[in-house]
Protein backbone atom coordinates (compact mmCIF):
# COMPACT_ATOMS: atom_id res chain seq x y z
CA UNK A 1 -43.68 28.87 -3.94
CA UNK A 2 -43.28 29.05 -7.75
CA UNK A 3 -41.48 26.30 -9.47
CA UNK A 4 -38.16 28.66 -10.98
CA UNK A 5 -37.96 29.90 -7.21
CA UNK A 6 -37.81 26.17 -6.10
CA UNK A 7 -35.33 25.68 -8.38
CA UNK A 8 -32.99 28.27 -7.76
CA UNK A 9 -33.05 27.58 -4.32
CA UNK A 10 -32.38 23.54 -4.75
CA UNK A 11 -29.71 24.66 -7.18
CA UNK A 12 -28.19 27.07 -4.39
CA UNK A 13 -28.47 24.38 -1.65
CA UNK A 14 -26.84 21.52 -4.27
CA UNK A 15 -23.47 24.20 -4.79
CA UNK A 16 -23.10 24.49 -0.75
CA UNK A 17 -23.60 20.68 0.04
CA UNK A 18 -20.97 20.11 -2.62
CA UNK A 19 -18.36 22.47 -1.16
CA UNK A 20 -19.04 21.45 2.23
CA UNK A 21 -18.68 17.65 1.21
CA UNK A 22 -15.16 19.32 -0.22
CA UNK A 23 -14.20 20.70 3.02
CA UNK A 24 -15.77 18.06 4.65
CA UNK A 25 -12.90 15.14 2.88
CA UNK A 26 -10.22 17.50 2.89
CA UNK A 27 -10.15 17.97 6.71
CA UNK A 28 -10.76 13.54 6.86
CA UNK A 29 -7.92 13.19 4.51
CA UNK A 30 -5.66 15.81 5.78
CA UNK A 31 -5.92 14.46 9.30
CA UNK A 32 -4.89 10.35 7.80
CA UNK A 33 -2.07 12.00 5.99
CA UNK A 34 -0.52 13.60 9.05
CA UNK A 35 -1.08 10.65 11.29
CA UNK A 36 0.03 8.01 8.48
CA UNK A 37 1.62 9.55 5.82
CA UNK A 38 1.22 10.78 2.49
CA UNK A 39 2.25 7.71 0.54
CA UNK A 40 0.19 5.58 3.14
CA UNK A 41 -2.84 7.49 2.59
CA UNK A 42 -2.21 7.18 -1.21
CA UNK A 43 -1.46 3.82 -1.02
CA UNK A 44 -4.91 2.96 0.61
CA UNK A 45 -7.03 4.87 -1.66
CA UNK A 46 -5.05 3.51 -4.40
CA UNK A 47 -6.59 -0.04 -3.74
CA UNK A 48 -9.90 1.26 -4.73
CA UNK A 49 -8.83 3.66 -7.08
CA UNK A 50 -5.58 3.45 -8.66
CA UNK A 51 -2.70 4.95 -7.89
CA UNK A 52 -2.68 7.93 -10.64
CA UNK A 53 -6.49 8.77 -9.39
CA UNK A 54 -5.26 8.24 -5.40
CA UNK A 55 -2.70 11.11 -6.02
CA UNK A 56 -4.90 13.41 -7.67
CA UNK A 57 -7.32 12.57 -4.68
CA UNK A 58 -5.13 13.32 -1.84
CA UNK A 59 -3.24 16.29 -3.74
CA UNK A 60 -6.54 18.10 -4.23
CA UNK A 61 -7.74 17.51 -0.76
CA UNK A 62 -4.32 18.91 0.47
CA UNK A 63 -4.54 21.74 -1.37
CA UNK A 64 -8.01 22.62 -0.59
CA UNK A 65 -7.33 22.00 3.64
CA UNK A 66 -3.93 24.50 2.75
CA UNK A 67 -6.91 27.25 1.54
CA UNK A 68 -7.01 26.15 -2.06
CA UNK A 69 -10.68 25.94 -1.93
């Protein structure tokens, strides 16, 4: 296989691992914040994260399980 060809394809495979990691965290996330909560979820990534970046983290994953993908 010719090196540009490789690299396309590694290229195409890198964009569809990264959406399915997307999907992948929303669902995870979605399912903590109905069982616990959106402020608990927050609150727990916040420990790691802070709480500005725990928002932004939980509000994208909501949006993206709601079809915002």
């Amino acid at each position: 296989m010719p090196e540009d060809k490789a690299i396309d394809y590694s290229m195409a495979a890198g964009g569809v691992m990264a959406v399915l990691d997307r999907i992948g965290m929303s669902a995870v996330i979605g399912s903590f914040t109905k069982q616990f909560g959106k402020k608990a979820v927050i609150d727990e990534i916040a420990k790691d994260t802070g709480k500005s970046a725990a928002r932004k983290i939980v509000d994208s994953a909501l949006s993206t399980s709601a079809g915002g993908l």
